[in-house]
C-alpha atoms as a PDB file:
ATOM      1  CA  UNK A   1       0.000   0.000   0.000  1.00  0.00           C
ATOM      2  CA  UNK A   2       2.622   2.632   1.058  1.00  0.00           C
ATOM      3  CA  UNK A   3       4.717   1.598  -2.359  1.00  0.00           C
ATOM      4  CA  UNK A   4       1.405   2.290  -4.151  1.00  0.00           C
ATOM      5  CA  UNK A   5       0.694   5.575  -2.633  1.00  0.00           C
ATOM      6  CA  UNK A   6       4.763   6.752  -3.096  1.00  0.00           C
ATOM      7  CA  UNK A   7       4.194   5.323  -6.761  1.00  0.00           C
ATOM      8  CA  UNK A   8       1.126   7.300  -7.248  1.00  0.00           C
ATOM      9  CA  UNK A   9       1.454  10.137  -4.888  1.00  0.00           C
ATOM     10  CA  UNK A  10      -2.086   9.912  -3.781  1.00  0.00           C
ATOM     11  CA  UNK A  11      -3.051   9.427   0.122  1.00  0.00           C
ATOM     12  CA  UNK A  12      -4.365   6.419   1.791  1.00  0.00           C
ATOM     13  CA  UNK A  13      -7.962   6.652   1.068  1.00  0.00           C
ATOM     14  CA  UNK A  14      -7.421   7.491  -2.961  1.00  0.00           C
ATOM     15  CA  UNK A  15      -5.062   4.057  -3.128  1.00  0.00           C
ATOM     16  CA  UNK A  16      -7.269   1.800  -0.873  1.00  0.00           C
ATOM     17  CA  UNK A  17     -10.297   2.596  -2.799  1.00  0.00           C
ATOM     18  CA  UNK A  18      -8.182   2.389  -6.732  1.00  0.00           C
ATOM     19  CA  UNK A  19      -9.273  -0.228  -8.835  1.00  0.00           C
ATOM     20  CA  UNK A  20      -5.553  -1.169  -9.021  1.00  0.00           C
ATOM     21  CA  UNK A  21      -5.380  -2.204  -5.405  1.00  0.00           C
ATOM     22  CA  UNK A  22      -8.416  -5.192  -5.948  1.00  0.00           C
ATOM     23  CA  UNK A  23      -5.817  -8.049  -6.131  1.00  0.00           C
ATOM     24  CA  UNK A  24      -3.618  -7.125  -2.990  1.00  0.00           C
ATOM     25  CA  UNK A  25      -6.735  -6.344  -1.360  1.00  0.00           C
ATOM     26  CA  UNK A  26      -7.825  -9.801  -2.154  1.00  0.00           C
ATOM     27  CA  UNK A  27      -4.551 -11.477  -1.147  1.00  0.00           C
ATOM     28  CA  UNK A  28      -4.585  -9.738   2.291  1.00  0.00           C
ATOM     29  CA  UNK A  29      -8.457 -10.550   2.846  1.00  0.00           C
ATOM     30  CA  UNK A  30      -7.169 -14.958   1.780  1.00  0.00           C
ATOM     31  CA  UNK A  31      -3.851 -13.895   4.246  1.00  0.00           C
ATOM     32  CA  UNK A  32      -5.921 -13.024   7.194  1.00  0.00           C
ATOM     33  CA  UNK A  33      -8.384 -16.285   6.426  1.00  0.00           C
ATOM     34  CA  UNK A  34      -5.255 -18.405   6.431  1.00  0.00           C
ATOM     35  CA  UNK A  35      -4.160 -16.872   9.995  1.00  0.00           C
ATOM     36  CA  UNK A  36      -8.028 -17.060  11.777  1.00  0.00           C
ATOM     37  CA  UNK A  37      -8.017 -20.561  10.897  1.00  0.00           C
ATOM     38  CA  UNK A  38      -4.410 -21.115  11.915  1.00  0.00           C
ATOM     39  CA  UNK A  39      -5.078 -19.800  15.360  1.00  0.00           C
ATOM     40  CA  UNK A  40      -7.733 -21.859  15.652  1.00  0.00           C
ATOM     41  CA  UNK A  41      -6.641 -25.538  14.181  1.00  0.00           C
ATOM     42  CA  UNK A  42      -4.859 -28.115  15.415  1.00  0.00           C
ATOM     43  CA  UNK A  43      -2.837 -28.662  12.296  1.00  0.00           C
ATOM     44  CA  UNK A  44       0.890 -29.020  13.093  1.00  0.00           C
ATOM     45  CA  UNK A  45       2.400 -27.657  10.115  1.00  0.00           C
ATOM     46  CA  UNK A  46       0.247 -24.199   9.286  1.00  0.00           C
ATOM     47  CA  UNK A  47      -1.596 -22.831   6.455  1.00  0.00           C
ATOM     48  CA  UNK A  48      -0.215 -21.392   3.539  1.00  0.00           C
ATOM     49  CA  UNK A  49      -2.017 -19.032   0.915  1.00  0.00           C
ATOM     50  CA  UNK A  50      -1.954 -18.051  -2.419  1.00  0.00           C
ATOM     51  CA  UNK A  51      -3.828 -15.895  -5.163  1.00  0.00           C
ATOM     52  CA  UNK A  52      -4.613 -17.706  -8.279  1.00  0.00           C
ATOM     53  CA  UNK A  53      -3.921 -16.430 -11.334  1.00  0.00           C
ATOM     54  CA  UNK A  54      -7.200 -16.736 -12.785  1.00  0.00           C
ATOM     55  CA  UNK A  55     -10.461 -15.742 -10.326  1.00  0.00           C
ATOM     56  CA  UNK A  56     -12.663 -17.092  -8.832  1.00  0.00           C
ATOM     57  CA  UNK A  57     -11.645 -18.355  -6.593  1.00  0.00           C
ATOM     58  CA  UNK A  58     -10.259 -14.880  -5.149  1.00  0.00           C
ATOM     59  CA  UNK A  59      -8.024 -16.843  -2.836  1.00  0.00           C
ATOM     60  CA  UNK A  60      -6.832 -20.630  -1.956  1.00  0.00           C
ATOM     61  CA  UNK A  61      -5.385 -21.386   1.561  1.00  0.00           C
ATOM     62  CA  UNK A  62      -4.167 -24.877   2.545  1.00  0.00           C
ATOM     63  CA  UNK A  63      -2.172 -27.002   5.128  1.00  0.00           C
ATOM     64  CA  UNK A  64      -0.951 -30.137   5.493  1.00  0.00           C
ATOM     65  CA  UNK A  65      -2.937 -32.293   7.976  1.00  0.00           C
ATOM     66  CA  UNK A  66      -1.893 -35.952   9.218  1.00  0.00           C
ATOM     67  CA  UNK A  67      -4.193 -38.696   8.130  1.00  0.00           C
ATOM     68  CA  UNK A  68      -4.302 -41.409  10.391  1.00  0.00           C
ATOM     69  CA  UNK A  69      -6.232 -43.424   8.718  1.00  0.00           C
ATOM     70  CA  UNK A  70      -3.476 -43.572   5.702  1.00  0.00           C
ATOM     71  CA  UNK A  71      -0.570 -43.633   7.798  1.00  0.00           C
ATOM     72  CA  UNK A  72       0.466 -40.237   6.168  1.00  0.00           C
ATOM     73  CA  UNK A  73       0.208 -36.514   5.447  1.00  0.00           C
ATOM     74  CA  UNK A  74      -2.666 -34.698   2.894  1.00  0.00           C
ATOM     75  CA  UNK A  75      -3.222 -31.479   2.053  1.00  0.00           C
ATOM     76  CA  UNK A  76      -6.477 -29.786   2.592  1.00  0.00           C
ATOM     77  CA  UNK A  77      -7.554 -26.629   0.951  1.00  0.00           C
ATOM     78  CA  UNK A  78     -10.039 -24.395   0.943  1.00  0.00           C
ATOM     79  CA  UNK A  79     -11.529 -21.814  -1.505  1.00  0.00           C
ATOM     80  CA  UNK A  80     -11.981 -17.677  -0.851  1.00  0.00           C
ATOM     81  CA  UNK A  81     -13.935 -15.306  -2.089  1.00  0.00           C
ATOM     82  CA  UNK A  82     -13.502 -11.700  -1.082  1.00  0.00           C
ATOM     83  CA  UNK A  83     -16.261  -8.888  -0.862  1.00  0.00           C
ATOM     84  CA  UNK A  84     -15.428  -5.348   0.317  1.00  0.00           C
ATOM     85  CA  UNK A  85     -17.449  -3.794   2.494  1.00  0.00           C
ATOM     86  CA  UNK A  86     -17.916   0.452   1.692  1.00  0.00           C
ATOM     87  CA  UNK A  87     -21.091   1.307   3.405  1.00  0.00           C
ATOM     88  CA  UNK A  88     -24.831   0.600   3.601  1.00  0.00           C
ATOM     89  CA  UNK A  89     -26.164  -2.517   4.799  1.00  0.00           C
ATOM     90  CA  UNK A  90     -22.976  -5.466   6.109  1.00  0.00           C
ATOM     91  CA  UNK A  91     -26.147  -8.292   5.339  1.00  0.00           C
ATOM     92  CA  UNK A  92     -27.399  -6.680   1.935  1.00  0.00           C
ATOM     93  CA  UNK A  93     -23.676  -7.271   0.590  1.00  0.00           C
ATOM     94  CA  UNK A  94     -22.934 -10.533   1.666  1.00  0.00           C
ATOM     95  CA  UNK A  95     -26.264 -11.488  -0.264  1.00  0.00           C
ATOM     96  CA  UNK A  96     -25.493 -10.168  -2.982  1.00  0.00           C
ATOM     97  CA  UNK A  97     -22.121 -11.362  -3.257  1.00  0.00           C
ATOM     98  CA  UNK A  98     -23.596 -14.631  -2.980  1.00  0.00           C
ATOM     99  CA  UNK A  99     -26.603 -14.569  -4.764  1.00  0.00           C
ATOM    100  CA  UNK A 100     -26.867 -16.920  -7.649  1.00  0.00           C
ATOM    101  CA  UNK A 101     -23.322 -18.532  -7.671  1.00  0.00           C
ATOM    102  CA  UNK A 102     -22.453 -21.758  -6.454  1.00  0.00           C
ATOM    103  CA  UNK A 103     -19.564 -22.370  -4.534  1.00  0.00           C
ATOM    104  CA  UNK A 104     -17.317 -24.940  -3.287  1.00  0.00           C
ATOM    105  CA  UNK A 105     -19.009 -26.424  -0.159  1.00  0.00           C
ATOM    106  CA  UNK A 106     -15.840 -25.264   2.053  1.00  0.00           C
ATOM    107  CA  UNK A 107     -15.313 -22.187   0.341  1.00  0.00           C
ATOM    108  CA  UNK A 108     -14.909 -19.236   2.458  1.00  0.00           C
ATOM    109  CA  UNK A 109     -16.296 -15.791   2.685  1.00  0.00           C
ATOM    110  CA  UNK A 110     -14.179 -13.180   3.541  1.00  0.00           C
ATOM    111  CA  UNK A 111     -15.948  -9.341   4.084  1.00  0.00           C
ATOM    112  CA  UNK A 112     -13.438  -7.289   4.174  1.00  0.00           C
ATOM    113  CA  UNK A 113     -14.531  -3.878   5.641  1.00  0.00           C
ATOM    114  CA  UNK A 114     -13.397  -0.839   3.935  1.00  0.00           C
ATOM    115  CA  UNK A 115     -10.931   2.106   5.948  1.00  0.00           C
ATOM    116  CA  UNK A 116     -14.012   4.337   4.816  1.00  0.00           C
ATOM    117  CA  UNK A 117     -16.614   2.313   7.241  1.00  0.00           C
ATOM    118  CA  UNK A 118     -16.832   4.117  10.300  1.00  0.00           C
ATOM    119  CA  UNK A 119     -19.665   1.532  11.794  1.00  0.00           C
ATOM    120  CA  UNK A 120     -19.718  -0.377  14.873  1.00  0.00           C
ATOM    121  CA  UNK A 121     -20.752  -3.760  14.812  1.00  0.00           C
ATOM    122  CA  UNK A 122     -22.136  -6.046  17.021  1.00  0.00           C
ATOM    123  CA  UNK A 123     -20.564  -9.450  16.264  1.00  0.00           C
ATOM    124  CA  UNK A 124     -23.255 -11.684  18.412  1.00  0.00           C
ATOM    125  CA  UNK A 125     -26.276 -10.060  16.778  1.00  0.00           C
ATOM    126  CA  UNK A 126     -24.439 -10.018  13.195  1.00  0.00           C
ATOM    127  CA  UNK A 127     -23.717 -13.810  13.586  1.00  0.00           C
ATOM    128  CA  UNK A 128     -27.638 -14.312  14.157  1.00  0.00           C
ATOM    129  CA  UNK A 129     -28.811 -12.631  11.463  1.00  0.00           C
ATOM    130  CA  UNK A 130     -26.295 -14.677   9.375  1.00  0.00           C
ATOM    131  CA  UNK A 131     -27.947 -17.982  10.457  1.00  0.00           C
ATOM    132  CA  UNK A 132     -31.443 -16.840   9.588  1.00  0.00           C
ATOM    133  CA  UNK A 133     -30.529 -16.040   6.330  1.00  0.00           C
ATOM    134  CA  UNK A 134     -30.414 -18.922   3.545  1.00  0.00           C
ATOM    135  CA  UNK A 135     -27.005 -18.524   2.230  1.00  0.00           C
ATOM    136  CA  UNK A 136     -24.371 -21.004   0.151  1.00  0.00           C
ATOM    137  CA  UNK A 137     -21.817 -20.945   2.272  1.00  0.00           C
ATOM    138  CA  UNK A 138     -21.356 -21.407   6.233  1.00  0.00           C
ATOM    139  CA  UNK A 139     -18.295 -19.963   7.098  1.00  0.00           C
ATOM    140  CA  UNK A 140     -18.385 -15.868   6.949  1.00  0.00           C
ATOM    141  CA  UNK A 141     -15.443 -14.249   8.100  1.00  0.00           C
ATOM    142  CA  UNK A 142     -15.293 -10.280   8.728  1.00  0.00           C
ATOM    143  CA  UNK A 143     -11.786  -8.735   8.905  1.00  0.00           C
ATOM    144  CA  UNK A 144     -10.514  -5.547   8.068  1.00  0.00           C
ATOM    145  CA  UNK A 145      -7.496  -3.152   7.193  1.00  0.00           C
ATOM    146  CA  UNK A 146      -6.028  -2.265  10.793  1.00  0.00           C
ATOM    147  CA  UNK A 147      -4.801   0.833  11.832  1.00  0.00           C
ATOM    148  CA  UNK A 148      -2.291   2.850   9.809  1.00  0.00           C
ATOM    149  CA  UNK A 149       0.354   4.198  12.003  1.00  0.00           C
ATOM    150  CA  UNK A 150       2.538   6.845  10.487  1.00  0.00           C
ATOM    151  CA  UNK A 151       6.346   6.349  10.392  1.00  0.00           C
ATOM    152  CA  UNK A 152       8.243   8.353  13.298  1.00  0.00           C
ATOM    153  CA  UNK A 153      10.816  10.093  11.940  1.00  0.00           C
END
């Protein structure tokens, strides 16, 4: 991002939101999927990611799980798909992200909320709605950019 905005000379706002800046965007939204799940599996070796060269799938993430069963290592993976999130209604874009597409069953949503939302959300409530709502995938993940801290010089 900083590279783009030097490259560019626009501010943070102007590069986040140029079409340009869709692909890192995307690998940083699979990144972040790859960590979540990381902290919360049991998988000794970690998850890797990667951006395919053709989309979909916006994102692939994998690790390398023991099978006991086959006296041996396998590799699972998993899909992504990415949606930003700019403003209006969270539900109303996840909808329409996934409206009429099929997906992978263990494909991944990732929202990834834009530095322009200013919203608070309430995760518990959020999560409810998303069960009440007939959608193709079951695993929803929300993330966004962080904080930009300026350099001290």
């Amino acid at each position: 991002m900083a590279e783009f905005q030097q490259e560019r000379g626009v501010d943070f706002q102007t590069a986040w939101s140029h079409r340009d800046m869709k692909r890192n965007k995307e690998i940083y939204a699979t990144a972040m999927a790859a960590l979540c799940i990381q902290q919360d599996a049991a998988e000794k070796y970690g998850w890797w990611f990667t951006k395919p060269l053709q989309d979909p799938p916006d994102g692939i993430i994998g690790a390398i799980v023991e099978d006991k069963t086959m006296g041996g290592n396998i590799i699972t993976i998993r899909e992504i798909e990415v949606v930003e999130y700019i403003e209006g209604s969270l539900l109303k874009t996840i909808r329409d992200k996934l409206k009429n597409k099929s997906y992978e069953p263990n494909t991944i949503l990732v929202c990834l909320l834009s530095p322009k939302t200013s919203e608070v959300f309430n995760f518990p409530t959020l999560s409810e709605q998303l069960k009440k709502i007939e959608l193709p995938l079951s695993h929803i993940f929300l993330t966004f950019h962080g904080f930009r801290i300026e350099p001290s010089l």
